[in-house]
N, C-alpha and C. Protein backbone atom coordinates (compact mmCIF):
# COMPACT_ATOMS: atom_id res chain seq x y z
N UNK A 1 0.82 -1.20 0.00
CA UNK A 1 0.00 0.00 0.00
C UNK A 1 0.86 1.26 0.00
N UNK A 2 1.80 1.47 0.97
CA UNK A 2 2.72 2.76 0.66
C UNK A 2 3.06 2.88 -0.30
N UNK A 3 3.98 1.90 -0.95
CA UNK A 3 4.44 1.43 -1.88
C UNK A 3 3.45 2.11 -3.18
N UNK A 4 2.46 1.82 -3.58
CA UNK A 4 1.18 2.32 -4.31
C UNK A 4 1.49 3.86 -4.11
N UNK A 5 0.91 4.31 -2.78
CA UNK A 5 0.78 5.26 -2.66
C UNK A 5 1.73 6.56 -2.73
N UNK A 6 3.39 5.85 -2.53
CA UNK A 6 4.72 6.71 -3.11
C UNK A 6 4.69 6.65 -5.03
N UNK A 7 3.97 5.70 -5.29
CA UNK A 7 3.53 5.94 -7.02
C UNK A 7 2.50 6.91 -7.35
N UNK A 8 1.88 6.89 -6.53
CA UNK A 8 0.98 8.01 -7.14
C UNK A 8 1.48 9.40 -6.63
N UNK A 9 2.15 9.58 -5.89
CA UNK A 9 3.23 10.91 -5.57
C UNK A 9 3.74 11.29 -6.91
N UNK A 10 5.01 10.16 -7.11
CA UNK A 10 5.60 10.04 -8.46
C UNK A 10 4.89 10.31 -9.74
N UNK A 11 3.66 9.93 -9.79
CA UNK A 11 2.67 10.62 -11.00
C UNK A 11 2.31 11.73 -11.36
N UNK A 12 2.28 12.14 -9.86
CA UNK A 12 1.93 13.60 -9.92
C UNK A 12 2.82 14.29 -10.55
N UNK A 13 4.04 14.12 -9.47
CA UNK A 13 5.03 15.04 -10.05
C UNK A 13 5.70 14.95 -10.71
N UNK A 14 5.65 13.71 -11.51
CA UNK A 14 6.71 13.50 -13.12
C UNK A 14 5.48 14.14 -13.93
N UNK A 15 4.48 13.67 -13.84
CA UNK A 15 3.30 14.12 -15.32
C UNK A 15 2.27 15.54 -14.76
N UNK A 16 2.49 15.32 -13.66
CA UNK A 16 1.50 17.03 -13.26
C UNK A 16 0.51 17.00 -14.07
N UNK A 17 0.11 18.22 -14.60
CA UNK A 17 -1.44 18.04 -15.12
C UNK A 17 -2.23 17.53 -16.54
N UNK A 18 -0.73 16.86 -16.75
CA UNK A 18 -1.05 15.71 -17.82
C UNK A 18 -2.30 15.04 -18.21
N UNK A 19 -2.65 14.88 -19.42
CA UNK A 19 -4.00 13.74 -19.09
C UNK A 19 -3.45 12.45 -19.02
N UNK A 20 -2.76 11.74 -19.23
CA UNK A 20 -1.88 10.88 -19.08
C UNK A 20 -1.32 10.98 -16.79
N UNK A 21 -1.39 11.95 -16.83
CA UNK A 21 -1.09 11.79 -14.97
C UNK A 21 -1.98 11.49 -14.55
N UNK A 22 -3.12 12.30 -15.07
CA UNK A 22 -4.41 12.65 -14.25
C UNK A 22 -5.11 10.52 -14.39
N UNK A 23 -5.08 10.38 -15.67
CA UNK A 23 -5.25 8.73 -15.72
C UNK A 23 -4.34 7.93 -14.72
N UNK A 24 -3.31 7.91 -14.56
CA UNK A 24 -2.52 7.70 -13.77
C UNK A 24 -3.04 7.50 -12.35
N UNK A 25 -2.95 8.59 -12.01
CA UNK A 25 -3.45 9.01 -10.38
C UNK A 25 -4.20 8.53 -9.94
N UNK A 26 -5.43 8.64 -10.78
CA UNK A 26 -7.02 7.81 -10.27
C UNK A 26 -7.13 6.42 -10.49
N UNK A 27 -6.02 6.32 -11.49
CA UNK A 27 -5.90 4.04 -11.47
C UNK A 27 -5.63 3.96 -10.54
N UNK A 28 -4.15 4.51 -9.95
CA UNK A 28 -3.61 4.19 -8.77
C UNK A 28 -4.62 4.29 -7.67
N UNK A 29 -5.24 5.44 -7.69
CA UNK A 29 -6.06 5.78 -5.92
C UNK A 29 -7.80 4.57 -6.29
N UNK A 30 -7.68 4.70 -7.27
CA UNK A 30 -8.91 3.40 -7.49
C UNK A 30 -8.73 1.89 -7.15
N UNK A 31 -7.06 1.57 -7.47
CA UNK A 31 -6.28 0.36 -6.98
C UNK A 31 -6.45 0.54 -5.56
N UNK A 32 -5.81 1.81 -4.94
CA UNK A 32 -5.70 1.68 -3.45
C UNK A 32 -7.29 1.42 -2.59
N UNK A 33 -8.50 1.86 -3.63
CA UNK A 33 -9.60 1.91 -2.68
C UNK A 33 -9.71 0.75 -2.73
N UNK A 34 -9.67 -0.05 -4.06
CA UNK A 34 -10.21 -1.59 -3.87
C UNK A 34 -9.24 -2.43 -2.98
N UNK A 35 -7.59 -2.19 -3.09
CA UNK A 35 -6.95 -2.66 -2.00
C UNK A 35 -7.27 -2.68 -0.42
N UNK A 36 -7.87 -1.38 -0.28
CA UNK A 36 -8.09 -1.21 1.68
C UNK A 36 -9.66 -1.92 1.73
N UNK A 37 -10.39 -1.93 0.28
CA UNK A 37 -11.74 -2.66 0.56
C UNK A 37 -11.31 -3.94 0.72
N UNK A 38 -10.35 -4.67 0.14
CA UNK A 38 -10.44 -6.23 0.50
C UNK A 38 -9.67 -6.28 1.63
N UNK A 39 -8.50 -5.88 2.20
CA UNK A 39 -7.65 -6.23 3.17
C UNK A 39 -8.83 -5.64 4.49
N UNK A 40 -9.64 -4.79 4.28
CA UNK A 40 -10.24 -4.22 5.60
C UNK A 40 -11.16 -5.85 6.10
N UNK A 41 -11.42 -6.40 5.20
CA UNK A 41 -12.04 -7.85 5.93
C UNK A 41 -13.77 -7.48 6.37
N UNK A 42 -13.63 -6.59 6.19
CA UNK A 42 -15.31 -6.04 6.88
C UNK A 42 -16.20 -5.69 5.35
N UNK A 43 -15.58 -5.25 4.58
CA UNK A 43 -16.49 -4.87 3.40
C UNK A 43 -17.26 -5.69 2.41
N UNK A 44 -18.35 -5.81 1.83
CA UNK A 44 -19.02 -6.61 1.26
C UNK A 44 -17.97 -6.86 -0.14
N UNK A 45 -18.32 -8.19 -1.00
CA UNK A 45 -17.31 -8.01 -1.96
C UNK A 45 -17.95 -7.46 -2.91
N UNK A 46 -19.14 -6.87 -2.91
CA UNK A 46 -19.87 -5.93 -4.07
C UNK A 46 -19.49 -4.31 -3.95
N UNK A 47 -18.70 -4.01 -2.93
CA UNK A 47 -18.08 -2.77 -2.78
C UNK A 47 -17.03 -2.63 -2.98
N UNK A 48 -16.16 -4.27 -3.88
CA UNK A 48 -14.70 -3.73 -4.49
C UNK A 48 -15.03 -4.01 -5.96
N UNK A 49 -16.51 -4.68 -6.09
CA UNK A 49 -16.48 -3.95 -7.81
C UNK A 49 -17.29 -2.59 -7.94
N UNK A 50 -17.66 -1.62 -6.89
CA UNK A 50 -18.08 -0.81 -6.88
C UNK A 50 -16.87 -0.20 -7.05
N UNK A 51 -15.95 -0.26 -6.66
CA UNK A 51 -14.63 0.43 -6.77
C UNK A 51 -14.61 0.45 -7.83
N UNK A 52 -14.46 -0.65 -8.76
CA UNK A 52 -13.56 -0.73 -9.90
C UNK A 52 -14.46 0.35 -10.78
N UNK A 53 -16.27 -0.37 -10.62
CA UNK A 53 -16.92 0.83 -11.61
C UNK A 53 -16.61 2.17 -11.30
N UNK A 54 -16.63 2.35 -10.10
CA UNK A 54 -16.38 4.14 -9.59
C UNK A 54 -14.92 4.79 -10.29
N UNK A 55 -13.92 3.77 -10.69
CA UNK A 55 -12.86 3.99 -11.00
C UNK A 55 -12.82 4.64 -12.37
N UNK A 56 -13.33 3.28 -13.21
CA UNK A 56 -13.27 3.62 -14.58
C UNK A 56 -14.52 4.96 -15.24
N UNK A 57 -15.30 4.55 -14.37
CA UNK A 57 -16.30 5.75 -14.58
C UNK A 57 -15.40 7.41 -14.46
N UNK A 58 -14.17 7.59 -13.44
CA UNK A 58 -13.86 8.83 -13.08
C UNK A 58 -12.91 9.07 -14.23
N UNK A 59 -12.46 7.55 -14.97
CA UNK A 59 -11.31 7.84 -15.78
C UNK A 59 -11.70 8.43 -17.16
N UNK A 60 -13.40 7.94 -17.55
CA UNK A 60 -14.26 8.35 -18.43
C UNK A 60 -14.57 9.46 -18.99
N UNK A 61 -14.61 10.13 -17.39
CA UNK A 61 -15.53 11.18 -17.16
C UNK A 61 -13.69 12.36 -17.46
N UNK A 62 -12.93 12.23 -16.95
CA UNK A 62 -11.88 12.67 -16.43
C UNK A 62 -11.37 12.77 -18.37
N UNK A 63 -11.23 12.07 -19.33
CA UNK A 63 -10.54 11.91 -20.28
C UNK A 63 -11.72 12.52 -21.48
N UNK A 64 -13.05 12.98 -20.84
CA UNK A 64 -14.14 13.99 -21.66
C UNK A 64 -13.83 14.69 -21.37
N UNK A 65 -13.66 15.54 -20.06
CA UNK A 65 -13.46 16.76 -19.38
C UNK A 65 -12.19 17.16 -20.32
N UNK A 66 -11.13 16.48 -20.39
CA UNK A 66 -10.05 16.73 -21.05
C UNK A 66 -9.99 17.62 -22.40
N UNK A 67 -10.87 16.68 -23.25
CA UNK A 67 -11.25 17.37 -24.24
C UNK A 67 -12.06 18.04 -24.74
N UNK A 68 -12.95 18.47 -23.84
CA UNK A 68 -13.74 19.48 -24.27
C UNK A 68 -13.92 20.82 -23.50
N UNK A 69 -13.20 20.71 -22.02
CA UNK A 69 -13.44 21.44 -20.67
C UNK A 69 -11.60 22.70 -20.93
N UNK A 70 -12.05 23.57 -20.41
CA UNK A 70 -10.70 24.36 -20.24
C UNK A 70 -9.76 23.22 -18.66
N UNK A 71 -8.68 23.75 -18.92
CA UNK A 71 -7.68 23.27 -18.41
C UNK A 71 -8.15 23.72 -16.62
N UNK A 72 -8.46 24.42 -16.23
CA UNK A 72 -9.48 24.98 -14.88
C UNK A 72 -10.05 24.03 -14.55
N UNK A 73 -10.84 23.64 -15.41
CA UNK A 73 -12.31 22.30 -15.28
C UNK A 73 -11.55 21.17 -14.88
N UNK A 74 -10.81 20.89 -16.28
CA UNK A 74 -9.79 19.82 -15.48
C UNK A 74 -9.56 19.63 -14.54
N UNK A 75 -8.60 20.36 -14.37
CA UNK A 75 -8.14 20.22 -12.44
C UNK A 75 -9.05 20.20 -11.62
N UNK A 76 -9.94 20.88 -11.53
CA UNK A 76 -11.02 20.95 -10.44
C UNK A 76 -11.35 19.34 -10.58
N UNK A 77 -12.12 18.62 -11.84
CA UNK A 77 -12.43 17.51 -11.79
C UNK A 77 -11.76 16.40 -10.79
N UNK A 78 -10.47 16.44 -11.76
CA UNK A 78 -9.65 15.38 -10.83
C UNK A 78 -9.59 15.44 -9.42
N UNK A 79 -9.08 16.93 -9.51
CA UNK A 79 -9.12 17.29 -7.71
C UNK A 79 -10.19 16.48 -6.47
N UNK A 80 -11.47 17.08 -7.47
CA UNK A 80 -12.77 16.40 -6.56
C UNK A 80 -12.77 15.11 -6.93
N UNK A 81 -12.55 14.38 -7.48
CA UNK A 81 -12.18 12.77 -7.80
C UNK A 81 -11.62 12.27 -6.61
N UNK A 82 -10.14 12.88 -7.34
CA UNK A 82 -9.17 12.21 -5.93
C UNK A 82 -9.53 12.79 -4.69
N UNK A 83 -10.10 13.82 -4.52
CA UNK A 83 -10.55 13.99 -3.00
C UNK A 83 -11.57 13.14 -2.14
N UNK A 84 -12.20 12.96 -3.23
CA UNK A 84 -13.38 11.37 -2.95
C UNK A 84 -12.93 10.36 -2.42
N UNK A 85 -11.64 10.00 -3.73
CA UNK A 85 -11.43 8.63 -3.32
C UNK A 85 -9.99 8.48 -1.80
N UNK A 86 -9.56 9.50 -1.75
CA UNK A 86 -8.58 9.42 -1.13
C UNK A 86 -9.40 9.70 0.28
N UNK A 87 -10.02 10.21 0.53
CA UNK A 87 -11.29 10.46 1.91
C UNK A 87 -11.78 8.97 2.54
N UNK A 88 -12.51 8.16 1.20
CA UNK A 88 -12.73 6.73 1.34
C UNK A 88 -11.37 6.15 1.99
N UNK A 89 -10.67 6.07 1.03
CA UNK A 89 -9.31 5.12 1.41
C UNK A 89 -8.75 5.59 3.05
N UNK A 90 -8.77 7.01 3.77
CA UNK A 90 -8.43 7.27 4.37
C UNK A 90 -9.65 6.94 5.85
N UNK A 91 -10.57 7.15 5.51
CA UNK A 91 -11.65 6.27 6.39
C UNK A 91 -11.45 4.97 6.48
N UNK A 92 -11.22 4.32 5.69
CA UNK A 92 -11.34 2.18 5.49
C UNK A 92 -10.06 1.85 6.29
N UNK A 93 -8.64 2.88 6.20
CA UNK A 93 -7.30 2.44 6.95
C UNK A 93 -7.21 2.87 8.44
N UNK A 94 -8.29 4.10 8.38
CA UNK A 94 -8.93 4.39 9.84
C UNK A 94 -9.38 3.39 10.90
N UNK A 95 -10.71 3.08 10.54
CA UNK A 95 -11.43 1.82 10.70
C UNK A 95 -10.83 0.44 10.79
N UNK A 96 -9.64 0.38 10.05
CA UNK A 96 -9.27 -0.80 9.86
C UNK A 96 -8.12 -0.89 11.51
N UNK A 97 -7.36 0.32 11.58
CA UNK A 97 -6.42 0.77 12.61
C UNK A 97 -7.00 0.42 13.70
N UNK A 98 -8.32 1.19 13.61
CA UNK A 98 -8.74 1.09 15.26
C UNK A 98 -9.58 0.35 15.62
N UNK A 99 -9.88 -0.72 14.92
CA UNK A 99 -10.35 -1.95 15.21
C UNK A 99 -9.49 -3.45 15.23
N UNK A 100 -7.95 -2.73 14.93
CA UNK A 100 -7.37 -4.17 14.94
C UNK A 100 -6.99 -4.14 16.55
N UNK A 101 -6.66 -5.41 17.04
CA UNK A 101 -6.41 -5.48 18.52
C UNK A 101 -4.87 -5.19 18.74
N UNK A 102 -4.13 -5.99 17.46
CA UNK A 102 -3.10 -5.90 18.13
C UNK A 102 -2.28 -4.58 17.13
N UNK A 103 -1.47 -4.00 17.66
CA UNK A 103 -0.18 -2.93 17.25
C UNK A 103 0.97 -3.33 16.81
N UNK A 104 1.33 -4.05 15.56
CA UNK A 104 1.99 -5.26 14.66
C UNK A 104 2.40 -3.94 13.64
N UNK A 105 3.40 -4.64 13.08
CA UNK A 105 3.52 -4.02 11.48
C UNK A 105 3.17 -3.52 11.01
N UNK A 106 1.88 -4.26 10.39
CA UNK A 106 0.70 -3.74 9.27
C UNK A 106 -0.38 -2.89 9.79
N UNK A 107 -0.38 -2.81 11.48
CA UNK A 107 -0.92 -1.18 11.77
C UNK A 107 -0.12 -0.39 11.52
N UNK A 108 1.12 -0.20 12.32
CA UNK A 108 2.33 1.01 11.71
C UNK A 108 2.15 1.34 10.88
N UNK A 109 2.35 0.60 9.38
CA UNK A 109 2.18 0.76 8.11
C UNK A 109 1.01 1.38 7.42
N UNK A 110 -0.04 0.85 8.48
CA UNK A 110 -1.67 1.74 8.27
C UNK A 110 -1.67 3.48 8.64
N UNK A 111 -0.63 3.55 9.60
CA UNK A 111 -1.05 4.73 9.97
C UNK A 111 -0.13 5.47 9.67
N UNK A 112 0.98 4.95 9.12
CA UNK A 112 1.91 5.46 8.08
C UNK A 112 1.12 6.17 6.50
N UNK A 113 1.03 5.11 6.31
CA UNK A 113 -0.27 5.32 5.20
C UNK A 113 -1.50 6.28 5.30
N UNK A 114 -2.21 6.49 6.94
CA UNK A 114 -2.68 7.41 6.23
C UNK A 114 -2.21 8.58 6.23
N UNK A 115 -1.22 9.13 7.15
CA UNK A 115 -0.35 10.10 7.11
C UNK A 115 -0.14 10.86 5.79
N UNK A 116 0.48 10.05 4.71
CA UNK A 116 1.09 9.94 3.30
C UNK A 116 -0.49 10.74 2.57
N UNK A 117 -1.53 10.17 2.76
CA UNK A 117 -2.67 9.87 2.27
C UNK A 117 -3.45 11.30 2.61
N UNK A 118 -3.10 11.77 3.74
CA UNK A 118 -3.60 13.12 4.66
C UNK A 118 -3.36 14.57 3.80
N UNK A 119 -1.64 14.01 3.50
CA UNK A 119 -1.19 15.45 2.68
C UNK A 119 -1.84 15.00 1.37
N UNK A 120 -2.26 14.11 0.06
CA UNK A 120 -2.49 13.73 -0.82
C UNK A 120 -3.93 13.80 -0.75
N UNK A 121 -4.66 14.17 0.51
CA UNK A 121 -6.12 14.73 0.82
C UNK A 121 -6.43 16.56 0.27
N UNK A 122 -5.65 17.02 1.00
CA UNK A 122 -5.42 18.18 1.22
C UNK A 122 -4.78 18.91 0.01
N UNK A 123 -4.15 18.08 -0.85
CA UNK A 123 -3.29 18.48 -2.25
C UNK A 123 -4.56 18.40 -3.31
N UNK A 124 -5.62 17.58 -3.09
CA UNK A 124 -6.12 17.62 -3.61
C UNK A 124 -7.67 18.39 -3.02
N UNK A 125 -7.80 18.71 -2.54
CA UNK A 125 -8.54 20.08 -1.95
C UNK A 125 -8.47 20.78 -2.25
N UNK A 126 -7.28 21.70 -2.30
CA UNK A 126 -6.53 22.67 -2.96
C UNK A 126 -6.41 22.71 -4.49
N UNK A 127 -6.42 21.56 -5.05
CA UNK A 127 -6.45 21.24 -6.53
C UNK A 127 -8.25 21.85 -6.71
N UNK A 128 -8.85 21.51 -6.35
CA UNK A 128 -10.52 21.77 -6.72
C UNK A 128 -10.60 23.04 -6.66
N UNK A 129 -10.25 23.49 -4.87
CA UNK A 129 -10.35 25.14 -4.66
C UNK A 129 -9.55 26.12 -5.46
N UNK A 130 -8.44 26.00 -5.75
CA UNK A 130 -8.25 26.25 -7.18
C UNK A 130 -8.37 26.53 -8.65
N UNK A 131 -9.70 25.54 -8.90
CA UNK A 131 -9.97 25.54 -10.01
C UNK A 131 -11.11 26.94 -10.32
N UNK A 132 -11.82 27.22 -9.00
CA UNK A 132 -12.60 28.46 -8.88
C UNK A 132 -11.75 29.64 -8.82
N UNK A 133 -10.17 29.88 -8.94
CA UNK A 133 -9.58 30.76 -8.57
C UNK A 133 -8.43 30.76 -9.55
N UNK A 134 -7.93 30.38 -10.44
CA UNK A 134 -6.82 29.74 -11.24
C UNK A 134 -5.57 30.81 -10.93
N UNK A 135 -6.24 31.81 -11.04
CA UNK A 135 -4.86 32.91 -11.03
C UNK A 135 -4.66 33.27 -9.39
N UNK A 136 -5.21 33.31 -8.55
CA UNK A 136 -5.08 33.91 -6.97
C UNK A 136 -5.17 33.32 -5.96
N UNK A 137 -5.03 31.98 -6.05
CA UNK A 137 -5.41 30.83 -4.95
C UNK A 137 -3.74 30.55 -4.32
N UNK A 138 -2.98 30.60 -5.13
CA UNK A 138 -1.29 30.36 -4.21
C UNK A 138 -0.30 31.57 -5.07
N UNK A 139 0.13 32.35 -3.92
CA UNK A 139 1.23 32.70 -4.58
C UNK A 139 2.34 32.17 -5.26
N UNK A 140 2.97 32.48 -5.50
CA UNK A 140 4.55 31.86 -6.27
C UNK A 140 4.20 30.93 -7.70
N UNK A 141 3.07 30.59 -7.64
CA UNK A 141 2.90 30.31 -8.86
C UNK A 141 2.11 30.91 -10.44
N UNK A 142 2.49 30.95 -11.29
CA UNK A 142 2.14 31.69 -12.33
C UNK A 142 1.05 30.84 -13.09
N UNK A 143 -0.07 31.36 -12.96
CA UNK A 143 -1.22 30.75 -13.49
C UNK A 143 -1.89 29.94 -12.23
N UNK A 144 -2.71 28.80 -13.25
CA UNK A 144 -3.11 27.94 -12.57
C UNK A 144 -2.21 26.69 -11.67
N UNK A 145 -2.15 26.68 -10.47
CA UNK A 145 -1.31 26.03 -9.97
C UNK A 145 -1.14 24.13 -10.35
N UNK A 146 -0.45 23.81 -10.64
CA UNK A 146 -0.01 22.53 -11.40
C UNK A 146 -0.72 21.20 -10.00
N UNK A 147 -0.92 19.86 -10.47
CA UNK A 147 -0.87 19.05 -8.92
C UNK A 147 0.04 18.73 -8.77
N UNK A 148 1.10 18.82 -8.93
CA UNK A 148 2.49 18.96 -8.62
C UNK A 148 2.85 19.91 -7.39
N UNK A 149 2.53 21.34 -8.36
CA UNK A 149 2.38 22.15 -7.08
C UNK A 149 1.48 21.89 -5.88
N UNK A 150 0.34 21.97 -6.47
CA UNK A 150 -0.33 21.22 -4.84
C UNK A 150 -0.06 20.24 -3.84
N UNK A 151 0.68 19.28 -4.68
CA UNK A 151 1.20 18.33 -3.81
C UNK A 151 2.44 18.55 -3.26
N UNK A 152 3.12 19.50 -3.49
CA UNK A 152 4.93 20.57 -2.92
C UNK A 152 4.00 21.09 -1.92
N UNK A 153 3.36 21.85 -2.31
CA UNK A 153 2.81 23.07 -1.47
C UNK A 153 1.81 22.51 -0.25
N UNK A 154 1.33 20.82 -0.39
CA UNK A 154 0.94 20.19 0.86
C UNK A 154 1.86 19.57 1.54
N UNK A 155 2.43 19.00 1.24
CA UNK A 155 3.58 18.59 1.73
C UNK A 155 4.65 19.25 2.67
N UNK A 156 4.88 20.37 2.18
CA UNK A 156 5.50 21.01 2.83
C UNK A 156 4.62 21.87 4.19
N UNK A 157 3.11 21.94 3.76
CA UNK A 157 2.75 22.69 5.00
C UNK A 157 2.61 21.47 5.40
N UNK A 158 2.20 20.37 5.78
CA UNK A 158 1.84 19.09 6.47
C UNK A 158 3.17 18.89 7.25
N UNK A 159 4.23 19.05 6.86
CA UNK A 159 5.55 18.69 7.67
C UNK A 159 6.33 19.97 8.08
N UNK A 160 5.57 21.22 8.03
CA UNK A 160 5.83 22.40 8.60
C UNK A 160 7.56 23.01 8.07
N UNK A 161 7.86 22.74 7.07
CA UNK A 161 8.42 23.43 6.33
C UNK A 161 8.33 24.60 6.03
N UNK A 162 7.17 24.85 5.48
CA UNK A 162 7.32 26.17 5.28
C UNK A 162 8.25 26.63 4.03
N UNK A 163 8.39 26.71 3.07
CA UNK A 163 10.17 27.18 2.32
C UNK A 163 9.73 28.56 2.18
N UNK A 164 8.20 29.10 1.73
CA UNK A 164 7.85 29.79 1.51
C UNK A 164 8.01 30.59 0.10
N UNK A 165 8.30 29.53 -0.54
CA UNK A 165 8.16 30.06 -2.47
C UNK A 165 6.64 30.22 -2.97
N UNK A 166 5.89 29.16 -2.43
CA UNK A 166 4.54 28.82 -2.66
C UNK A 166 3.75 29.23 -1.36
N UNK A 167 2.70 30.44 -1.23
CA UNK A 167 2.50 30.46 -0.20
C UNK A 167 0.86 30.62 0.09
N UNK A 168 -0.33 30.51 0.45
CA UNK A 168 -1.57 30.72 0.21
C UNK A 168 -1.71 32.38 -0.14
N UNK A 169 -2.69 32.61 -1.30
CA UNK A 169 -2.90 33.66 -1.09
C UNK A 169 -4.64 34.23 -0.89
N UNK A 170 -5.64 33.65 -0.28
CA UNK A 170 -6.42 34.22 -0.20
C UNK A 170 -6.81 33.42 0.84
N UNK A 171 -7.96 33.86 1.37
CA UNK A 171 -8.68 33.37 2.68
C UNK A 171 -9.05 32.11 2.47
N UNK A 172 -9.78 31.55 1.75
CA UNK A 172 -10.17 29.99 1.94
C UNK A 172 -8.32 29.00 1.72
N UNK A 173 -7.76 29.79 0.74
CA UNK A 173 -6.22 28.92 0.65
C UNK A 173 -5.49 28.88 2.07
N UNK A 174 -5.73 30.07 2.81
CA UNK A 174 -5.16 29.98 4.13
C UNK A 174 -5.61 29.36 5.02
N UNK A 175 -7.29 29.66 5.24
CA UNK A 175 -7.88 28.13 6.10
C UNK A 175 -7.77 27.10 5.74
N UNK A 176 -7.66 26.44 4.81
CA UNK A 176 -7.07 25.09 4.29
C UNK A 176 -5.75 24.73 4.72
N UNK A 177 -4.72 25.92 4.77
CA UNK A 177 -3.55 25.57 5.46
C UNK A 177 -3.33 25.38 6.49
N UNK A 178 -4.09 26.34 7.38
CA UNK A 178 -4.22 26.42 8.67
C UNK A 178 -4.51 24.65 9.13
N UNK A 179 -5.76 24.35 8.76
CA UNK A 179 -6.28 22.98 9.01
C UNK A 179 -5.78 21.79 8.60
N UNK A 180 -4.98 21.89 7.27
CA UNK A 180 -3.75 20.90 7.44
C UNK A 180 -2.57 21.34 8.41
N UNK A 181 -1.76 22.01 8.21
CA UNK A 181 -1.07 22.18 9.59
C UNK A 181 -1.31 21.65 11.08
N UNK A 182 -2.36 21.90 11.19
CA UNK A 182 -2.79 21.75 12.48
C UNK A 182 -3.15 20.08 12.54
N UNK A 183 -4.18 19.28 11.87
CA UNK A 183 -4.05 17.76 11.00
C UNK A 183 -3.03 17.20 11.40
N UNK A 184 -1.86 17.72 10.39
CA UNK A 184 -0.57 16.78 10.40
C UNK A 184 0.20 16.60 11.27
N UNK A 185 0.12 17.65 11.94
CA UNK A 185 0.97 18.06 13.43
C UNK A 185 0.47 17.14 14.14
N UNK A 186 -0.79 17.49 14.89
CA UNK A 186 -1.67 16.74 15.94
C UNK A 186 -1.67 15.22 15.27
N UNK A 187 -1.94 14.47 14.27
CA UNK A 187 -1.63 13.42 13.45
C UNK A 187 -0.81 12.84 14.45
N UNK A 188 0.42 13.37 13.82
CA UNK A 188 2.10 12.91 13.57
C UNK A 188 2.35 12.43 15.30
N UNK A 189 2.05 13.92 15.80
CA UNK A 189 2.21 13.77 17.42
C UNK A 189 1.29 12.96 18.47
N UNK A 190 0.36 12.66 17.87
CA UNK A 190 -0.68 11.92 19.11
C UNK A 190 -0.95 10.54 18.10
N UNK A 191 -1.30 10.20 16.94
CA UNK A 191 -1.66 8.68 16.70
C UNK A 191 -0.35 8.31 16.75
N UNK A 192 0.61 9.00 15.40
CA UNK A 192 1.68 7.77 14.58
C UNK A 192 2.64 7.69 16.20
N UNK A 193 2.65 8.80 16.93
CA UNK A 193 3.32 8.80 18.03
C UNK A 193 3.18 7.27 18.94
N UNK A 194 1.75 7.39 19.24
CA UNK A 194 1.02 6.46 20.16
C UNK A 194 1.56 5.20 19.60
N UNK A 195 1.19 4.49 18.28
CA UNK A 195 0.98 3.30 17.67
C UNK A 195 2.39 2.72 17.36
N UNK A 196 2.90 4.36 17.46
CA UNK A 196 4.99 3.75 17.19
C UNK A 196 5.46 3.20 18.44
N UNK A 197 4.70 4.17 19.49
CA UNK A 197 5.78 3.45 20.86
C UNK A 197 5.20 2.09 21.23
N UNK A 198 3.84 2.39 20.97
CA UNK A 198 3.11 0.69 21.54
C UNK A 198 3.72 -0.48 20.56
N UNK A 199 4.02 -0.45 19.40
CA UNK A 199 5.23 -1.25 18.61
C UNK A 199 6.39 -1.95 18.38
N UNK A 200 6.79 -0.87 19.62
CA UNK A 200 8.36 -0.57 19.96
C UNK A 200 8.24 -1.40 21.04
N UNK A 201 7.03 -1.31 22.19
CA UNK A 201 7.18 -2.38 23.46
C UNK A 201 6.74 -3.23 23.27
N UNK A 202 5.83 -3.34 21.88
CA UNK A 202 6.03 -4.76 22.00
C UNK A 202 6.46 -6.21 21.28
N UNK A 203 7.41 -5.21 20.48
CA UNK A 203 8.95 -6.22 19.76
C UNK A 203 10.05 -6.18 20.29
């Protein structure tokens, strides 16, 4: 699953707002939903071919938009796509975390995952809110901001970086930052914290 999910990083930011990325991205995050639907053990198996239809349907819909929608539309599309599916995936590894008994590996790895998954929430938030704003939604960038950029520019507020090349520029871009910041922090420091040390005592 990380593994997956450091590929769809890589998509982003080798192909950015490619239609070729944008296909990319949503195989991958459509792979990952049907992945956390079967490993979660709780889901019906008519909700991992719901995946698959929900998948190809976005790739459908996503590769019309392409050609007939301004480059704005685009992004917004995908944005709200992957914000869908990455919300799901990030609920199912939730659920799955805090219902397992024991604090093994493959929780670490869950809550590793959704960590990864948190900023790749929020990148794509920003990708949608964006699309209503193309020119004034982040500084430092010229035009419409790339998901590349969104995904630099989450990333870096999620792990409090800061570099400050890319920086919000209007009120909803700044409450969005604000609330990831605050997310990743509290995240980082109270679950992955918790689930690392209980790990640690008991290997």
């Amino acid at each position: 699953m990380l593994a997956t999910i450091l590929l769809a990083y890589g998509a982003i930011i080798a192909l950015a707002d490619a239609v070729a990325g944008s296909v990319v991205r949503l195989a991958l995050l459509g792979y990952l939903l049907w992945e956390a639907l079967r490993l979660s053990g709780r889901a019906p198996a008519w909700s991992r071919h719901v995946a698959w239809v929900g998948t190809a349907v976005a790739l459908i819909v996503v590769a019309v938009v392409a050609r007939v929608a301004p480059a704005a539309t685009r992004s917004g599309v995908v944005g709200a796509v992957s914000l869908v599916f990455t919300a799901a995936i990030i609920a199912i590894f939730a659920r799955a975390v805090i219902t397992r008994r024991a604090v093994d590996t493959p929780a670490v790895l869950g809550v590793l995952s959704v960590y990864l998954l948190l900023a790749l929430f929020f990148a794509s938030l920003n990708q949608l809110l964006a699309s209503f704003d193309p020119e004034g939604y982040l500084n430092g960038v010229a035009g419409l901001p790339s998901a590349a950029d969104q995904l630099y520019f989450s990333v870096i507020t999620m792990a409090t970086v800061g570099f400050g090349d890319i920086t919000p520029a209007g009120r909803v871009a700044r409450g969005v930052t604000v609330v990831e910041a605050l997310a990743g922090q509290l995240y980082l420091v109270s679950v992955v914290a918790a689930v690392v040390g209980l790990w640690r005592r008991r290997t």
